[in-house]
Protein backbone atom coordinates (compact mmCIF):
# COMPACT_ATOMS: atom_id res chain seq x y z
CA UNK A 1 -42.56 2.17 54.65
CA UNK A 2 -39.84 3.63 56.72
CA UNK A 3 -37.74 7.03 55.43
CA UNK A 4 -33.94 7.02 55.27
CA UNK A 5 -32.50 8.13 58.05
CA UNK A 6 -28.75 8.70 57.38
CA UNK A 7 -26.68 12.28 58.05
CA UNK A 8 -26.87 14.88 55.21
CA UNK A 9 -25.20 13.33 52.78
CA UNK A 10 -23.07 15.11 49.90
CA UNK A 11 -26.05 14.26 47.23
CA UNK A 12 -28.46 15.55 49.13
CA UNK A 13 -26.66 18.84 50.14
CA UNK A 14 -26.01 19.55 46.49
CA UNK A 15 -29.61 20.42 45.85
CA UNK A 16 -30.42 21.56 49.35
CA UNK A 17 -27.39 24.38 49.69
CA UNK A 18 -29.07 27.13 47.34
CA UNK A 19 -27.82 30.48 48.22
CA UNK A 20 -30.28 32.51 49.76
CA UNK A 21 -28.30 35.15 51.64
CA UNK A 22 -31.17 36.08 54.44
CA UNK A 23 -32.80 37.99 51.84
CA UNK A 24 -36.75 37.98 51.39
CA UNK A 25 -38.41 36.17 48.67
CA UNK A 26 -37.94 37.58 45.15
CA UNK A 27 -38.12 36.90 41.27
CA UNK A 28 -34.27 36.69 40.79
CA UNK A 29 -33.29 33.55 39.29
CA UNK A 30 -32.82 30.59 41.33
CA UNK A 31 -32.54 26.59 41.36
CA UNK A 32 -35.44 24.64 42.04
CA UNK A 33 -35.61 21.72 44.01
CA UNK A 34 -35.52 18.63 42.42
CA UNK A 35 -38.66 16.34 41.93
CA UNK A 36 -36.09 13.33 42.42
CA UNK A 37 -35.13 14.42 45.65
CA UNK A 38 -38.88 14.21 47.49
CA UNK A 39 -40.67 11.25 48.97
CA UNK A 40 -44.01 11.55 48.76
CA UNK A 41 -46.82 10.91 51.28
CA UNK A 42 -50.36 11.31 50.08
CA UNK A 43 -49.58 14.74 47.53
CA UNK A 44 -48.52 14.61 44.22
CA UNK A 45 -45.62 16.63 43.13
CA UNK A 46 -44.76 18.16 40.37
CA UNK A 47 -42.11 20.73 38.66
CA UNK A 48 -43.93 23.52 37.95
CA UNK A 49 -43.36 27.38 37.57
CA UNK A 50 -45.58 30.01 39.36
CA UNK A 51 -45.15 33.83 39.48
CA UNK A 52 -42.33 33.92 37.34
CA UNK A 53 -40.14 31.32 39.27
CA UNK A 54 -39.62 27.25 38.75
CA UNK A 55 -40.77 25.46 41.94
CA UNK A 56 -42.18 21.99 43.20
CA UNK A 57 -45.99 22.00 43.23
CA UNK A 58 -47.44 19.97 45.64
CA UNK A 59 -51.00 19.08 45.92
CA UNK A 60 -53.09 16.37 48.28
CA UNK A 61 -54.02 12.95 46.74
CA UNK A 62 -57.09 12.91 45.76
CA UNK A 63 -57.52 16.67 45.54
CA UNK A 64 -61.18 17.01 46.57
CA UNK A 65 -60.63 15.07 50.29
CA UNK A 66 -59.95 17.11 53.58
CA UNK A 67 -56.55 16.64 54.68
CA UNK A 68 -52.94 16.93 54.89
CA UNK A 69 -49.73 15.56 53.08
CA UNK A 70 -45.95 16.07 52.72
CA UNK A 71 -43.12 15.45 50.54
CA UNK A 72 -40.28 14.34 52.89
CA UNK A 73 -36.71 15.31 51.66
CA UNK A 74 -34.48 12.44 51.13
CA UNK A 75 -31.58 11.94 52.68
CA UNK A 76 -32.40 14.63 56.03
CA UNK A 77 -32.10 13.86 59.51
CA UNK A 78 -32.20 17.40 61.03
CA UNK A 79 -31.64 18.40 64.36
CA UNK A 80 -30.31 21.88 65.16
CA UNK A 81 -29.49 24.46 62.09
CA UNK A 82 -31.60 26.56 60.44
CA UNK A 83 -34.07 25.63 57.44
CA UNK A 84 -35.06 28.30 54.50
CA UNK A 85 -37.56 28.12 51.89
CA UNK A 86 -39.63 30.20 49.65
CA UNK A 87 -43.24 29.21 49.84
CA UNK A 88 -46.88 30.74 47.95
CA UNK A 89 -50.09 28.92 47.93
CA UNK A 90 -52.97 29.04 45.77
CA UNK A 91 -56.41 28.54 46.97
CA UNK A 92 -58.70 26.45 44.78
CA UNK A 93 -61.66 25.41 46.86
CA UNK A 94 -64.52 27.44 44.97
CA UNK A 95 -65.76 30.61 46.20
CA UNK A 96 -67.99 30.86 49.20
CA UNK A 97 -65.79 28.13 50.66
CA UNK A 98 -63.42 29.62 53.52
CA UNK A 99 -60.11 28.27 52.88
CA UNK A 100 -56.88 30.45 54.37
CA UNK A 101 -54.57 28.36 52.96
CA UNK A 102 -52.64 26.21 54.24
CA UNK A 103 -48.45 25.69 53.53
CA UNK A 104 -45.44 24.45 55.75
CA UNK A 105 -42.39 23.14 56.54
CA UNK A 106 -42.34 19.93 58.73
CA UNK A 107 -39.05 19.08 60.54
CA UNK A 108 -37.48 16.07 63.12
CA UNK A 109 -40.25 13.71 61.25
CA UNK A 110 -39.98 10.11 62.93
CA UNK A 111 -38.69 7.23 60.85
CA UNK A 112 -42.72 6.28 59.90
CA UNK A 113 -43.71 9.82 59.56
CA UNK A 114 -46.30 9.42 61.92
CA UNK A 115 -44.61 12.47 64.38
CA UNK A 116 -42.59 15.75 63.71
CA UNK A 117 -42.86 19.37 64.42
CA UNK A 118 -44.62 21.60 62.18
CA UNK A 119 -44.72 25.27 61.14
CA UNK A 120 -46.93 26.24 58.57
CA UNK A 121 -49.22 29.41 57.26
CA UNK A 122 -52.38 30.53 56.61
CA UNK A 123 -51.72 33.63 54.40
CA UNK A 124 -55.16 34.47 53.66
CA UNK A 125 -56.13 34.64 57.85
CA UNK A 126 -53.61 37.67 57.75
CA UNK A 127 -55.61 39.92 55.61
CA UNK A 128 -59.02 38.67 57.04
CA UNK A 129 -61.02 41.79 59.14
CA UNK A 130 -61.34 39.92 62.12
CA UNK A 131 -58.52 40.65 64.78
CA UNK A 132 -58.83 37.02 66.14
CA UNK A 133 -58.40 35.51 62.80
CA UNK A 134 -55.96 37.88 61.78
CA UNK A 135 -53.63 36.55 64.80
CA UNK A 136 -54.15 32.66 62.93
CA UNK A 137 -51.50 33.35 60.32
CA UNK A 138 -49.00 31.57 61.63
CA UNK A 139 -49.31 28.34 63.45
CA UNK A 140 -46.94 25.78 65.00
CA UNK A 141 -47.67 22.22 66.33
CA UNK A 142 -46.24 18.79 66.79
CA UNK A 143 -48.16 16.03 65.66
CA UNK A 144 -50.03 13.84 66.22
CA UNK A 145 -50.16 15.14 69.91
CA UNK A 146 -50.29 18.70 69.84
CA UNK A 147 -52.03 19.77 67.10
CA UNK A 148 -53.41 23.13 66.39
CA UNK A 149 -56.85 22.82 68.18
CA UNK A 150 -55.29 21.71 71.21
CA UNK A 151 -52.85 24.09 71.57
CA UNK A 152 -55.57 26.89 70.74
CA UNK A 153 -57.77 26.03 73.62
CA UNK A 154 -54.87 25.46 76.33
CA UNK A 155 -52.43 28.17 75.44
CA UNK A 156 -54.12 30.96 73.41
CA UNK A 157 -51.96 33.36 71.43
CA UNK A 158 -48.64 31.36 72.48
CA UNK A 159 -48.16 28.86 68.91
CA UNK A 160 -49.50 30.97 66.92
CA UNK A 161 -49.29 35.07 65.44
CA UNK A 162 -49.77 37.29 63.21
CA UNK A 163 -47.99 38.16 59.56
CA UNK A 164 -47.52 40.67 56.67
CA UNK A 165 -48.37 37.83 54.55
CA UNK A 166 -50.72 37.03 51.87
CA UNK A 167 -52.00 34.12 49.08
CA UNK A 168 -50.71 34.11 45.51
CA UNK A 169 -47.56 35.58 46.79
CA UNK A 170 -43.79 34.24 47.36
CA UNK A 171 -43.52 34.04 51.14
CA UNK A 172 -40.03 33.37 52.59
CA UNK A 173 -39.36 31.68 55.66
CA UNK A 174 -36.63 30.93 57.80
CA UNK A 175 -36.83 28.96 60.59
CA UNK A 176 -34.34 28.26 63.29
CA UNK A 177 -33.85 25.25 65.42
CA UNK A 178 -31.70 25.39 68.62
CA UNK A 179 -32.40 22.42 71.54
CA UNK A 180 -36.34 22.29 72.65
CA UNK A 181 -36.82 26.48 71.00
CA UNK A 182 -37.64 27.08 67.61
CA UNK A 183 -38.05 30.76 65.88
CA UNK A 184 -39.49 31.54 62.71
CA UNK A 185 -38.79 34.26 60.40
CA UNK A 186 -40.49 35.89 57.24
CA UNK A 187 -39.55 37.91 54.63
CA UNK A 188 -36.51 38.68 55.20
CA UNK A 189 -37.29 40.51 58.45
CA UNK A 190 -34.73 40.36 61.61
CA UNK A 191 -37.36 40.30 64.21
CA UNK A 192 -39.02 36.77 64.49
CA UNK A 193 -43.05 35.93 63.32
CA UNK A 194 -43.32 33.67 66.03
CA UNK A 195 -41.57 32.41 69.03
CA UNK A 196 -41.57 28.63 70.22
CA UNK A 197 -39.98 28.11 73.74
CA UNK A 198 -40.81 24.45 74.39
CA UNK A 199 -41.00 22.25 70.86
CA UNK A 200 -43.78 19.77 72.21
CA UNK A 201 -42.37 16.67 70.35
CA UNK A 202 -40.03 14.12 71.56
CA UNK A 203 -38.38 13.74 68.77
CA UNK A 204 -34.79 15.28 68.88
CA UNK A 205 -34.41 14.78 65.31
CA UNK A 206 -35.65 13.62 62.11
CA UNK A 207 -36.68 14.34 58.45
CA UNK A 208 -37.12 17.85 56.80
CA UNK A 209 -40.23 17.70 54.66
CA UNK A 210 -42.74 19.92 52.76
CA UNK A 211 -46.07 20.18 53.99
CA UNK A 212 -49.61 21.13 52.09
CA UNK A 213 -53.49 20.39 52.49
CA UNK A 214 -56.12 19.97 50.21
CA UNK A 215 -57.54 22.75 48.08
CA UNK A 216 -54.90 24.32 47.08
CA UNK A 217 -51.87 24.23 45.41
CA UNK A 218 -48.67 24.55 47.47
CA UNK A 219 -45.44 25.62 45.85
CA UNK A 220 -41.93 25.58 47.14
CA UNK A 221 -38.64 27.07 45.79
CA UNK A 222 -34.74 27.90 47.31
CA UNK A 223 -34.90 25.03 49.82
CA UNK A 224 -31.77 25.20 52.34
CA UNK A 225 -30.75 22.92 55.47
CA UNK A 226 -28.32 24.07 57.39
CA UNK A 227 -26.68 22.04 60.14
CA UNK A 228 -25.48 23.34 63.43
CA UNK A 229 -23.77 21.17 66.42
CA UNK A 230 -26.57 20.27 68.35
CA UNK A 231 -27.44 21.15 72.25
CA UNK A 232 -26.27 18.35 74.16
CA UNK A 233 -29.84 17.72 75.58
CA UNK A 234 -31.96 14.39 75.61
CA UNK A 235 -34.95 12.75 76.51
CA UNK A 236 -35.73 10.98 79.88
CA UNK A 237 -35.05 13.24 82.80
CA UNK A 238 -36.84 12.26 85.65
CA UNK A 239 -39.61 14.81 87.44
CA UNK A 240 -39.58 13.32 90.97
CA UNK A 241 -37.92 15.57 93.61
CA UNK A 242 -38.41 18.70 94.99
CA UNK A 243 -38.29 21.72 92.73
CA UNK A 244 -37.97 25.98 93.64
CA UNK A 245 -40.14 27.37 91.06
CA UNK A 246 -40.89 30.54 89.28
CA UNK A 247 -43.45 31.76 87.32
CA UNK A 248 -43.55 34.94 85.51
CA UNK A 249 -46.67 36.03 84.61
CA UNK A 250 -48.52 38.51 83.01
CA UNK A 251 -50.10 39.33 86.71
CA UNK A 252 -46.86 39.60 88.10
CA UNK A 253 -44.56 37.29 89.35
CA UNK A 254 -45.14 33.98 91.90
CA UNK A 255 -42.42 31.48 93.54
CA UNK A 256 -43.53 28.43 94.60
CA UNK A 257 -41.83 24.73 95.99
CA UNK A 258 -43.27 21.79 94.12
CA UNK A 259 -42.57 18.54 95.43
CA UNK A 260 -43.21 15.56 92.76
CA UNK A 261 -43.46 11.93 92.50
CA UNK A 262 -43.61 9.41 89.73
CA UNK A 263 -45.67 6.51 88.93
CA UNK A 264 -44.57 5.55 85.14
CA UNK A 265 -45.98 8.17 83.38
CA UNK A 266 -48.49 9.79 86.04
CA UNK A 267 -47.18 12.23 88.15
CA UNK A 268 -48.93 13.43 91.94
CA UNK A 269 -47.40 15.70 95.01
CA UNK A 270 -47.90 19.41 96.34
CA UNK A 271 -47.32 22.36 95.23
CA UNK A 272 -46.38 25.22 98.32
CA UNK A 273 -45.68 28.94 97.85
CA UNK A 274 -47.99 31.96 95.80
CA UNK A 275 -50.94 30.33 95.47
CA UNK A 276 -51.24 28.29 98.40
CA UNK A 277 -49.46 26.11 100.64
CA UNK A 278 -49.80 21.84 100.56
CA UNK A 279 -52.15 22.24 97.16
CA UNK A 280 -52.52 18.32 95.65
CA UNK A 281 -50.73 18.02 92.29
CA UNK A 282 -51.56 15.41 89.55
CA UNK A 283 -50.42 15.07 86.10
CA UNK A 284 -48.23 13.05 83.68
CA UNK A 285 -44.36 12.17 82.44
CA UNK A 286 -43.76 11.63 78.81
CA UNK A 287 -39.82 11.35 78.16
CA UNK A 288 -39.33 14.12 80.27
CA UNK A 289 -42.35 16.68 79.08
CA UNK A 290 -44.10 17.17 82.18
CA UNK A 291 -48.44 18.72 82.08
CA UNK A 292 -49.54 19.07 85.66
CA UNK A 293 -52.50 20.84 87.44
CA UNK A 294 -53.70 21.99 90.76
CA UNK A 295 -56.30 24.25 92.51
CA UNK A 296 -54.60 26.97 93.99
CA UNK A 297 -55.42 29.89 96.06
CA UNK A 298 -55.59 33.55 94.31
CA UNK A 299 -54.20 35.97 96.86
CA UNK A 300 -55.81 38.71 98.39
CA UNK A 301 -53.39 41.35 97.25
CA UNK A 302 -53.06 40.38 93.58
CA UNK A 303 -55.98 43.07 93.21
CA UNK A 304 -56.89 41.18 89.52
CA UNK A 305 -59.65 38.92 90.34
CA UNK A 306 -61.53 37.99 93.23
CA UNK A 307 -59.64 35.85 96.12
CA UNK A 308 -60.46 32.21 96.22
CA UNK A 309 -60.03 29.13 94.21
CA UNK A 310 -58.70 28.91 90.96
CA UNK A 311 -57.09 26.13 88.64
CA UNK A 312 -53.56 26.07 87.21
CA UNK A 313 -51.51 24.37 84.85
CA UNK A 314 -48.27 24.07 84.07
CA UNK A 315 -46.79 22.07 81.12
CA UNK A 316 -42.82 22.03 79.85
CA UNK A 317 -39.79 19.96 79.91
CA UNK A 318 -37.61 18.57 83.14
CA UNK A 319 -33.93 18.73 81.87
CA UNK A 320 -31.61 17.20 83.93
CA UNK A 321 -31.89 18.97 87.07
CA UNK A 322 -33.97 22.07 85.17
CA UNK A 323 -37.13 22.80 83.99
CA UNK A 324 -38.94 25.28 81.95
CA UNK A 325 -42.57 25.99 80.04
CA UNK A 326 -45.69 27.77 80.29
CA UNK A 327 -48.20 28.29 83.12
CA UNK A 328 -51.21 29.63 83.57
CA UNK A 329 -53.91 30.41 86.33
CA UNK A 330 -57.21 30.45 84.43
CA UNK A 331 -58.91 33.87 84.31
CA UNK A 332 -56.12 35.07 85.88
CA UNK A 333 -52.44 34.79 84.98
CA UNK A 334 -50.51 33.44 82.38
CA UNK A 335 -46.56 33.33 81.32
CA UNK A 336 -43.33 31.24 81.54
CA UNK A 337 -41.65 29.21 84.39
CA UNK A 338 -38.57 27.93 85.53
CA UNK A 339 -37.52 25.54 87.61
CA UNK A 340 -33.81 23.89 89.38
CA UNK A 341 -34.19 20.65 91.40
CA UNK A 342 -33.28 20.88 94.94
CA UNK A 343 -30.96 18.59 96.48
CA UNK A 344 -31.98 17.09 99.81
């Protein structure tokens, strides 16, 4: 089955332009979101009200199997704007089973529904007594690439952070969409939950949809998608050249030359500069996202760390002639980069 991909049309803005006003989630009255107006994709949804407020209630298909679902919104193809909802979920796996919950907005969801970004919650992680948990209450990913595991285990503490939030409780979010950044907001507050510099999809745009998991029940009220003229950016930009890199890390800060070439998708060349001089690079191309890696030399004077060999890796997006992402040097340093082709 493939989902409609047209422009926001006037239908669909009717139900999607509920005033929300920036403000955090409350029991004033409000217009729920149509039944008529969602696609489903393994959930069932229903109109439903919960703490004193109609909503959409959506819950997996069949209830009792491990797994996720959405309700796409007809009639989206989202790009850049900014998309609001008011979300609460309530946990019914039976007690003694650890379930955080689990509730979301997906957004620039391919035509099948088989990619898109994701942003969703765990509001029972942010009252849990362990600090590490505690920092799992927000999470984004892109699937089916990038999913939460993966990004967990390569880039700790980047996709995901802490929040004031909590189960059986109206949860407002706001998330904003500008080029290859996203930033999510809750509650109302000014100051973002959670920062995404680098949206790991390809997808430049694509549906809006809700997004659950089994054992609970996720419900969803004051939807809004709001347009803005998109970033002229696109996919595509080629990696091979030589590039004057910096990295900003947590250690301090490291400049570097790294000199590229491209096979199809695998990428090979040198890296020169903090870190070592003529150090083999390999990695890959994927429509312009870039993940490469190299052994490297940790400096005598860096002080953090003994001298000698270490691995690093640097993932992100070639734009035209610019890059950007994340790096790290394991054990030892971790933060953003930037990059501007040379011409030669």
């Amino acid at each position: 089955m493939t989902f409609p991909r047209a422009r926001f049309t006037a239908a669909a803005l009717a139900f999607l332009a509920v005033p929300l006003g920036g403000r955090a989630a409350s029991n004033q009255p409000n217009a729920s979101i149509d039944p008529a107006s969602l696609e489903a994709h393994h959930v069932k949804v229903e109109a439903a009200e919960f703490l004193g407020r109609k909503a959409i209630r959506l819950t997996t298909v069949p209830p009792d199997k491990d797994g996720e679902g959405f309700a796409l919104v007809r009639g989206t193809d989202f790009q850049d704007g900014t998309i609001d909802v008011d979300v609460a979920v309530k946990i019914t796996t039976p007690p003694g089973v650890r379930m955080p919950g689990f509730t979301g907005l997906a957004f620039r969801m391919s035509a099948d529904g088989a990619s898109f970004e994701d942003v969703y919650l765990r509001p029972k992680n942010s009252l849990a007594d362990d600090q590490a948990m505690r920092n799992h209450a927000v999470q984004y990913c892109a699937e089916p690439d990038y999913g939460w595991y993966r990004l967990r285990r390569e880039w700790p503490l980047v996709y995901e952070s802490w929040a004031d939030i909590a189960p059986d409780s109206w949860i407002h979010m706001r998330i904003e969409v500008t080029g290859r950044a996203a930033r999510v907001y809750l509650n109302g507050s000014s100051k973002p939950a959670l920062v995404v510099d680098g949206l790991k999809s390809p997808n430049l745009h694509g549906g809006v949809a809700l997004w659950g998991y089994a054992g609970e029940e996720s419900y969803f009220s004051n939807l809004r998608v709001t347009p803005s003229a998109a970033l002229p950016i696109k996919n595509g930009s080629d990696a091979a050249g030589t590039w004057a890199v910096r990295f900003f890390s947590d250690a301090g800060p490291f400049e570097g030359s790294l000199k590229l070439q491209r096979d199809g998708e695998k990428l090979n060349g040198t890296w020169s500069g903090g870190l070592g001089d003529n150090k083999p690079v390999t990695g890959t191309w994927r429509e312009g996202h870039i993940e490469l890696s190299f052994t490297g030399d940790w400096p005598k004077d860096r002080g953090d760390g003994e001298p000698g060999p270490v691995p690093a890796f640097l993932e992100g997006w070639i734009d035209d002639a610019a890059g950007k992402g994340r790096m790290r040097v394991a054990g030892r340093a971790d933060g953003r980069w930037e990059a501007s082709r040379r011409v030669e």
